[in-house]
PDB file of N, CA and C in Angstrom:
ATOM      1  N   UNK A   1     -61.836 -68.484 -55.926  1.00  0.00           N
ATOM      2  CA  UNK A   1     -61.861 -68.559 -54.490  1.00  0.00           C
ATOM      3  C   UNK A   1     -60.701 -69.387 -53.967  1.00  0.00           C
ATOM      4  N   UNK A   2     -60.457 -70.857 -54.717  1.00  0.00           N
ATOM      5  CA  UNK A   2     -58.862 -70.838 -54.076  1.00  0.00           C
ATOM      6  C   UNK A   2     -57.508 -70.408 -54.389  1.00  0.00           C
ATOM      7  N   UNK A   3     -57.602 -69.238 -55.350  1.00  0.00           N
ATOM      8  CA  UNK A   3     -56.390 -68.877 -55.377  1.00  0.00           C
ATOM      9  C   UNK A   3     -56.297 -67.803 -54.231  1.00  0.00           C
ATOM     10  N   UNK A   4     -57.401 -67.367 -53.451  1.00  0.00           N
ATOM     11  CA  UNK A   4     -56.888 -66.387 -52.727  1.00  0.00           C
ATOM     12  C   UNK A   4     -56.762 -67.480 -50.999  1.00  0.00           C
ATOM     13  N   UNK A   5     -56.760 -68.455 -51.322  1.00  0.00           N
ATOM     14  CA  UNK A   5     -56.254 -69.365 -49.946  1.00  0.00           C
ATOM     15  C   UNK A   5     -55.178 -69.702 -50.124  1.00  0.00           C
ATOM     16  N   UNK A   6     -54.574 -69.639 -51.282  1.00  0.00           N
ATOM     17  CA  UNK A   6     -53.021 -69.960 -51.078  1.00  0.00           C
ATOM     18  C   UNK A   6     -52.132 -68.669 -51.006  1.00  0.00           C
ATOM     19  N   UNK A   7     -51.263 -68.801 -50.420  1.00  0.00           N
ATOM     20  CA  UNK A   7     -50.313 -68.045 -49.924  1.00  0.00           C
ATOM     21  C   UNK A   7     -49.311 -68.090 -50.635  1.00  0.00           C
ATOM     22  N   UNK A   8     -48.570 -66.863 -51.422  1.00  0.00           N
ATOM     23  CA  UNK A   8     -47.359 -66.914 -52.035  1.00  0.00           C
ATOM     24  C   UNK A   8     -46.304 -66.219 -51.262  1.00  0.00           C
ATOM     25  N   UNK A   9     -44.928 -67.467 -51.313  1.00  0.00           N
ATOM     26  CA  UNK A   9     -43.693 -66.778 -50.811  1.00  0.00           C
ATOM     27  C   UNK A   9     -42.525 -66.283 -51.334  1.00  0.00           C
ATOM     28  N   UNK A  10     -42.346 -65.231 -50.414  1.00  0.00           N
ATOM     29  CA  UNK A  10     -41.993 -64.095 -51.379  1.00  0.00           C
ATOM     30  C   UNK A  10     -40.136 -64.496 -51.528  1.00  0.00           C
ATOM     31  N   UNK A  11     -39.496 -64.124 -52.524  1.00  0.00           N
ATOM     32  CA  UNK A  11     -38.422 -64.852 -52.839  1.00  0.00           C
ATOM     33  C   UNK A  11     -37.550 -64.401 -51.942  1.00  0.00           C
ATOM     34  N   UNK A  12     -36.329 -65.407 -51.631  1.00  0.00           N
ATOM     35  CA  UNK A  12     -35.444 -64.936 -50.896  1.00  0.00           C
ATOM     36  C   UNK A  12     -34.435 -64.031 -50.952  1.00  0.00           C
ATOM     37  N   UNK A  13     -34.064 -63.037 -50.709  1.00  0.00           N
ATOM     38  CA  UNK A  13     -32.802 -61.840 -50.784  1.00  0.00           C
ATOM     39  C   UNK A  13     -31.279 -62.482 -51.015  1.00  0.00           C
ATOM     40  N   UNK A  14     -31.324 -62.589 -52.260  1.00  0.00           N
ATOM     41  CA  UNK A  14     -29.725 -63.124 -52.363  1.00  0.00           C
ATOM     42  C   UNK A  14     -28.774 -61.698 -52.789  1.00  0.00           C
ATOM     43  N   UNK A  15     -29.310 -60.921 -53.474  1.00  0.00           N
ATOM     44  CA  UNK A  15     -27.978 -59.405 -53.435  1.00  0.00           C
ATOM     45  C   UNK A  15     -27.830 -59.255 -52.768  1.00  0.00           C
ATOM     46  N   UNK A  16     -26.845 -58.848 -52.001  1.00  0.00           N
ATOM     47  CA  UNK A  16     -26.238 -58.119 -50.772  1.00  0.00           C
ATOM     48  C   UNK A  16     -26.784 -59.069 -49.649  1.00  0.00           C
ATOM     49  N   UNK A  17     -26.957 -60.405 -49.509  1.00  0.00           N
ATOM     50  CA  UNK A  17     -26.980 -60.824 -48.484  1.00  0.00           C
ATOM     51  C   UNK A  17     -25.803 -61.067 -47.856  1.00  0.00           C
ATOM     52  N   UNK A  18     -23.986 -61.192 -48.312  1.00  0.00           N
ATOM     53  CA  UNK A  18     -23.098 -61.672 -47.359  1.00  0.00           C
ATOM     54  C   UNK A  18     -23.407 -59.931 -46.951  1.00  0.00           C
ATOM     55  N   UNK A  19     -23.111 -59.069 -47.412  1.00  0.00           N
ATOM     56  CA  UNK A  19     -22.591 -57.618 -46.926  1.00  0.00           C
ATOM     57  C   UNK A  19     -23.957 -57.402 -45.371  1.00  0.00           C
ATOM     58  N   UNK A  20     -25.154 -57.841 -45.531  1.00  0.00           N
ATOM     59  CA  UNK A  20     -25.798 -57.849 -44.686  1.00  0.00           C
ATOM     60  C   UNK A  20     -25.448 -58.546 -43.552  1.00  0.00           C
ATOM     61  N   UNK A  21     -25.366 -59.572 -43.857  1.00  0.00           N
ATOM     62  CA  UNK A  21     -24.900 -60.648 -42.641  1.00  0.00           C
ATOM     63  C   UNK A  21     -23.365 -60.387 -42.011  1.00  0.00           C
ATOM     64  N   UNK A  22     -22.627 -59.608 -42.833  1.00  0.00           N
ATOM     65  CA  UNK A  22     -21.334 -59.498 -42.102  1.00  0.00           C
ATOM     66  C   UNK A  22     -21.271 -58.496 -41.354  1.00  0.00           C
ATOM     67  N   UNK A  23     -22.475 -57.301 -42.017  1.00  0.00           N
ATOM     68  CA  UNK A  23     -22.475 -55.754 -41.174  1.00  0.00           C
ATOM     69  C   UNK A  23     -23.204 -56.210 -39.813  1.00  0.00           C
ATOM     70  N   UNK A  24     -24.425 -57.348 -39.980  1.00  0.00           N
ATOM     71  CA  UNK A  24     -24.588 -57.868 -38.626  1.00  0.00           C
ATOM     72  C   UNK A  24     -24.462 -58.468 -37.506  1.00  0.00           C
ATOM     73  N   UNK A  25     -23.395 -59.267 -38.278  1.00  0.00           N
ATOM     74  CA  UNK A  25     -21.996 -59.539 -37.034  1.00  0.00           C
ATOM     75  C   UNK A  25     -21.113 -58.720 -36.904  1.00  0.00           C
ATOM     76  N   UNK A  26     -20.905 -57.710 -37.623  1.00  0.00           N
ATOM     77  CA  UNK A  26     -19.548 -56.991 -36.571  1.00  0.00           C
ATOM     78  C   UNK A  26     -20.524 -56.028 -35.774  1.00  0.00           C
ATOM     79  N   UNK A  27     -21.537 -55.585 -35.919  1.00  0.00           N
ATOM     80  CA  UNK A  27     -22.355 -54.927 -35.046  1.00  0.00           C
ATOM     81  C   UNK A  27     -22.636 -55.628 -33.831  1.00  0.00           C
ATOM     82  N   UNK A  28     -22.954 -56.686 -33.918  1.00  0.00           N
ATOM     83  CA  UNK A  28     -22.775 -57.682 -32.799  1.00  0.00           C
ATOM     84  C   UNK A  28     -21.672 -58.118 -32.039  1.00  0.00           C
ATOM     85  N   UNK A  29     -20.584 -58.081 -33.067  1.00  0.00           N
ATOM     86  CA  UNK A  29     -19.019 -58.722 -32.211  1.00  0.00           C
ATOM     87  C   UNK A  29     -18.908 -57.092 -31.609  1.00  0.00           C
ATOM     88  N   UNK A  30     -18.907 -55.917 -31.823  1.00  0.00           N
ATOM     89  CA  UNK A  30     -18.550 -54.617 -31.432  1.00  0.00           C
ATOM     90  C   UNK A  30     -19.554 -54.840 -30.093  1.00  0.00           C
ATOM     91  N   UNK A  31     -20.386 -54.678 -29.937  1.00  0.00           N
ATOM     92  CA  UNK A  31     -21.481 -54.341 -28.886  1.00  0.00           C
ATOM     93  C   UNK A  31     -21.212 -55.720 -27.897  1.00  0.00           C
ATOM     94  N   UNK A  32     -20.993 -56.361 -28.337  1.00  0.00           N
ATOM     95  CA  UNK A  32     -20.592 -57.706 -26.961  1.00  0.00           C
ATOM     96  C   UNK A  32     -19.509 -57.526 -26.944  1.00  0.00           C
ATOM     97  N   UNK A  33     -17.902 -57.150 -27.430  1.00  0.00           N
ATOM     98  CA  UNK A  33     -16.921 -56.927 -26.937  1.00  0.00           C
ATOM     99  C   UNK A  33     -17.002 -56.007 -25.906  1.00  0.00           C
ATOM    100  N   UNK A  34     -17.692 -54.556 -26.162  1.00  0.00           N
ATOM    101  CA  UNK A  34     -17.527 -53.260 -25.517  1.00  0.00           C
ATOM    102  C   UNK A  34     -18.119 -53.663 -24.300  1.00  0.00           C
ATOM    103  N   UNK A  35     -19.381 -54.377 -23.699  1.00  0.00           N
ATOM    104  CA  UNK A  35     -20.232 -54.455 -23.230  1.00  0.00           C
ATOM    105  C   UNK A  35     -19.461 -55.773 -21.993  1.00  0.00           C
ATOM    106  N   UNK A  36     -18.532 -56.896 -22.581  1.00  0.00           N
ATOM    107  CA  UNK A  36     -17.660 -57.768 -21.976  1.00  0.00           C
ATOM    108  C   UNK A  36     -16.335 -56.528 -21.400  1.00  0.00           C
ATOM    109  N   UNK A  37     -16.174 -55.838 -21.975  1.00  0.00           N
ATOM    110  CA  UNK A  37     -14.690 -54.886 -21.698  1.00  0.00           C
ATOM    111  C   UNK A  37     -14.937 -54.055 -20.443  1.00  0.00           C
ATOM    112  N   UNK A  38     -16.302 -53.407 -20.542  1.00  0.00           N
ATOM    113  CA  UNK A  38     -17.237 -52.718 -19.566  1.00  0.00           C
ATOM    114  C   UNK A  38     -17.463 -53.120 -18.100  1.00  0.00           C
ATOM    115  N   UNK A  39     -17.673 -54.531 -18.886  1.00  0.00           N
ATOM    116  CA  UNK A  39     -17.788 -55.193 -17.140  1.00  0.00           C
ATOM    117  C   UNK A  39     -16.490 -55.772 -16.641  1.00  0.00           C
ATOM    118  N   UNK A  40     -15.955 -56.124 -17.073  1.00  0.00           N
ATOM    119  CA  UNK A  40     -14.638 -56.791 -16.634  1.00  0.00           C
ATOM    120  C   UNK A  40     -13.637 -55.439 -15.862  1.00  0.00           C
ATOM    121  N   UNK A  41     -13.863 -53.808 -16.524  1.00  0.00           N
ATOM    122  CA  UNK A  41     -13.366 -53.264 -15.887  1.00  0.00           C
ATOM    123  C   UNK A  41     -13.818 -52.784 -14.652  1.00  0.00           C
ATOM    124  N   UNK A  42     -15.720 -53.122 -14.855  1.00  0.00           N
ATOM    125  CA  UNK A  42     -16.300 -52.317 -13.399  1.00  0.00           C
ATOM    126  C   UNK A  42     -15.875 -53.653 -12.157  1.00  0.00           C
ATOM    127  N   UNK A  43     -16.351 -54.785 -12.950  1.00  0.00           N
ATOM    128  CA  UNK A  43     -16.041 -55.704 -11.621  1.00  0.00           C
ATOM    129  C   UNK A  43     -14.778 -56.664 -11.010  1.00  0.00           C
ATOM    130  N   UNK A  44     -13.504 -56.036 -11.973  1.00  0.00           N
ATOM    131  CA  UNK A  44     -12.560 -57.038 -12.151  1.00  0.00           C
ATOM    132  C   UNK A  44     -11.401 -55.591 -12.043  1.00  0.00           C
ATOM    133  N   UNK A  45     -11.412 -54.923 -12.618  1.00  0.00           N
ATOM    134  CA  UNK A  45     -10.069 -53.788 -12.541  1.00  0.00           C
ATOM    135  C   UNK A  45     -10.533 -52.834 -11.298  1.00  0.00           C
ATOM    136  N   UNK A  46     -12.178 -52.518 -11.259  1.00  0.00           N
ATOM    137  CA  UNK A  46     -11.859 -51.069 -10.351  1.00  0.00           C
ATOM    138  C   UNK A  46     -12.002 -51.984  -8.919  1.00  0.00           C
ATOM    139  N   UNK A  47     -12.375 -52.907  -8.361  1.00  0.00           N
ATOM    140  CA  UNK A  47     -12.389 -53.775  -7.402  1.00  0.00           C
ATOM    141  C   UNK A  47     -10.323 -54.549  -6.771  1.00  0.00           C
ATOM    142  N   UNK A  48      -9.805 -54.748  -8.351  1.00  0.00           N
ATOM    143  CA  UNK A  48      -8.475 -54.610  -8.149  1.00  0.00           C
ATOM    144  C   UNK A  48      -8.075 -53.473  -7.654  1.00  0.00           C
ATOM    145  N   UNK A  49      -8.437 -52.100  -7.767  1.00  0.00           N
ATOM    146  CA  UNK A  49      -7.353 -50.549  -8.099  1.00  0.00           C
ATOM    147  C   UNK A  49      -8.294 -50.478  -6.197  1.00  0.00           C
ATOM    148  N   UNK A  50      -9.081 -50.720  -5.770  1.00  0.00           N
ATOM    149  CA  UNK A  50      -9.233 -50.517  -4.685  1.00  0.00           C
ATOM    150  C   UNK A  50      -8.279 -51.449  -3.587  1.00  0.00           C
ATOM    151  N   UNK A  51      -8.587 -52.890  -3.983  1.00  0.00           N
ATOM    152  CA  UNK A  51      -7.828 -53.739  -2.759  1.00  0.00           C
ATOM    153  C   UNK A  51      -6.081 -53.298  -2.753  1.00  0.00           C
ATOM    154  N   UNK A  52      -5.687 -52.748  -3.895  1.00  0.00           N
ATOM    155  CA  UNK A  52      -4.591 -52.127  -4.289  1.00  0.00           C
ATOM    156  C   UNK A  52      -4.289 -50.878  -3.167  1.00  0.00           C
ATOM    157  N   UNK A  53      -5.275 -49.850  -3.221  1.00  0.00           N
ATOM    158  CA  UNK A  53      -4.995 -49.103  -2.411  1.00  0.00           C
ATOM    159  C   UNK A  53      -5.364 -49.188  -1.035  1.00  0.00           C
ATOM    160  N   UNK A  54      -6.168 -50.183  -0.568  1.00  0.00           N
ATOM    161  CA  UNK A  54      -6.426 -50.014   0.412  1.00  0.00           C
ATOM    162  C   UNK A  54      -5.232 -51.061   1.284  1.00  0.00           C
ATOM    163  N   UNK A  55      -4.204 -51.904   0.423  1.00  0.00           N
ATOM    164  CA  UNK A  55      -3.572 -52.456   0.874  1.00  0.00           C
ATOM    165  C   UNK A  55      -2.617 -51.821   1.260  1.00  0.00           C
ATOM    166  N   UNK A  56      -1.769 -50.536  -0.015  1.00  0.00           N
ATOM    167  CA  UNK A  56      -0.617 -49.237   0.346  1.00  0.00           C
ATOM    168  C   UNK A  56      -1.189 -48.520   1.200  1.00  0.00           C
ATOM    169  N   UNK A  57      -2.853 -48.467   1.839  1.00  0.00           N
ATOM    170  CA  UNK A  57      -2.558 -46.918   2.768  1.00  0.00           C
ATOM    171  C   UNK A  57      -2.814 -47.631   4.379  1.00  0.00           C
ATOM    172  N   UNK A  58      -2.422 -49.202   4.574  1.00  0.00           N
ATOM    173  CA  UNK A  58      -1.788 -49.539   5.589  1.00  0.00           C
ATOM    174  C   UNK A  58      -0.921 -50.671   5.329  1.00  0.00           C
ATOM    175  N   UNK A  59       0.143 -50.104   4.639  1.00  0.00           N
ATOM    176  CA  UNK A  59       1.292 -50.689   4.176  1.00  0.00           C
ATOM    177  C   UNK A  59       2.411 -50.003   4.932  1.00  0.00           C
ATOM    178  N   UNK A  60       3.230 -50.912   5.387  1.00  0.00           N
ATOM    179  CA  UNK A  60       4.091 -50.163   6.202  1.00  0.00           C
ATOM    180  C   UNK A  60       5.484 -51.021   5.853  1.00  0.00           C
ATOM    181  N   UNK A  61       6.710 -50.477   5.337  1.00  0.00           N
ATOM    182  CA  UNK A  61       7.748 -50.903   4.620  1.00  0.00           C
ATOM    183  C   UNK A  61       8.888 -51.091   5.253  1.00  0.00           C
ATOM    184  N   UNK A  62       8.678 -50.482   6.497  1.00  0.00           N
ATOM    185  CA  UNK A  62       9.761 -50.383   7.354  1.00  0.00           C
ATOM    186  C   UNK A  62       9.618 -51.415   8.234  1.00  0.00           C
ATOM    187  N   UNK A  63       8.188 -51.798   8.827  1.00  0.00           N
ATOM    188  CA  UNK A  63       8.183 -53.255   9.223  1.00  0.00           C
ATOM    189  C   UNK A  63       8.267 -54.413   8.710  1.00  0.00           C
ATOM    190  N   UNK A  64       7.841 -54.414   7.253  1.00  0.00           N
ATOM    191  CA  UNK A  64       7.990 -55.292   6.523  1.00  0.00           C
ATOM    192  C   UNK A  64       9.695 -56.028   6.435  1.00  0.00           C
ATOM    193  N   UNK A  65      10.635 -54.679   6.457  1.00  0.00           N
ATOM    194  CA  UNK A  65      11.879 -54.918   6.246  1.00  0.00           C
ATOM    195  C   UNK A  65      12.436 -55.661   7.138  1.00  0.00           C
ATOM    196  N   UNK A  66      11.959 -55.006   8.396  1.00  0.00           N
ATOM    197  CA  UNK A  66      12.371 -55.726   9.869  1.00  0.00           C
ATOM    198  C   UNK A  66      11.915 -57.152   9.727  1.00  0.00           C
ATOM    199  N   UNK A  67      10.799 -57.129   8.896  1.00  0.00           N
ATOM    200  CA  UNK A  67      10.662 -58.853   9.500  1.00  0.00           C
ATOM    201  C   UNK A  67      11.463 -59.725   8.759  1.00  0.00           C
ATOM    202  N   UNK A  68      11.195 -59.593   7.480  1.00  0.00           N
ATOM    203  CA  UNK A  68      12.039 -60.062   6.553  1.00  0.00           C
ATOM    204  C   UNK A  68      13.792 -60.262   6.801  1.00  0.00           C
ATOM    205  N   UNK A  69      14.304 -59.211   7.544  1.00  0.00           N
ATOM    206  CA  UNK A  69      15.815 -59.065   8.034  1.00  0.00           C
ATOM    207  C   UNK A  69      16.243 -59.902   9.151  1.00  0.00           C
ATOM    208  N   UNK A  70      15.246 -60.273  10.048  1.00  0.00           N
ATOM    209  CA  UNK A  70      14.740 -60.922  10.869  1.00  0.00           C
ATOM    210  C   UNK A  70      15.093 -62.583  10.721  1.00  0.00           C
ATOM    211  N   UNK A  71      14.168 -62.701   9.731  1.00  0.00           N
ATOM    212  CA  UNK A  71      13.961 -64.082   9.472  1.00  0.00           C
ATOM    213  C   UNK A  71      15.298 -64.196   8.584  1.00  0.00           C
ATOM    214  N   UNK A  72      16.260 -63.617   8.290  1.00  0.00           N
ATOM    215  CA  UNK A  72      17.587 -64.263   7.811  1.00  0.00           C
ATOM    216  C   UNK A  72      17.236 -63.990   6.339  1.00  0.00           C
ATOM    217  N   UNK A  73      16.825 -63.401   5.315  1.00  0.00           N
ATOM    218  CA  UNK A  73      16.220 -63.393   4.372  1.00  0.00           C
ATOM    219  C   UNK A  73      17.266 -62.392   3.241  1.00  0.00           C
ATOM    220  N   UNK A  74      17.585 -61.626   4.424  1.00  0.00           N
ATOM    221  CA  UNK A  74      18.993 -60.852   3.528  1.00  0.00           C
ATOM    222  C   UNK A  74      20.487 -61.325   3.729  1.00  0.00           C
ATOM    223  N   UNK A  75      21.335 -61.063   3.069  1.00  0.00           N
ATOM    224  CA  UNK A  75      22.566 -61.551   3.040  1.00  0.00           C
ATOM    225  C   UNK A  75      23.460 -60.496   3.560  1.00  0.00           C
ATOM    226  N   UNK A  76      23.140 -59.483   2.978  1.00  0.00           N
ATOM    227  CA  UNK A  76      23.842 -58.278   3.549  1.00  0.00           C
ATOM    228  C   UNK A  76      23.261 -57.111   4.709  1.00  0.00           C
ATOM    229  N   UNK A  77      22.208 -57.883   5.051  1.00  0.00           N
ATOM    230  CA  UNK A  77      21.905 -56.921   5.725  1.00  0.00           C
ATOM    231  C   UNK A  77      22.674 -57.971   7.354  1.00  0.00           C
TER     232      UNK A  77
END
């Protein structure tokens, strides 16, 4: 009767434990890179590629020049 109250533990996995542990970090470094790359482009590049365009489609180059020519800024002009 007390051998079935003690509890035996079961030995620890030493074959192939680095190959385990390394396949489970690059599975991990892969899936948090992609997942960091993901967001940085939804909230950091496509938020850039907009203020981008919305800055060229009332961008006006010809006033820009004037002011700049204006203020003494060219030499030859």
């Amino acid at each position: 009767m007390a051998d079935k109250a003690v509890a035996t533990i079961s030995k620890p996995v030493m074959r192939g434990l680095l190959h385990n542990v390394i396949k489970r970090n690059l599975i991990v470094a892969f899936v948090l890179s992609a997942t960091c790359g993901f967001s940085y482009k939804v909230f950091v590049g496509n938020v850039r590629k907009q203020k981008y365009a919305e800055f060229y489609r009332t961008y006006d180059a010809e006033k820009e020049f004037e002011e700049m020519r204006q203020k003494g800024l060219f030499q030859s002009c």
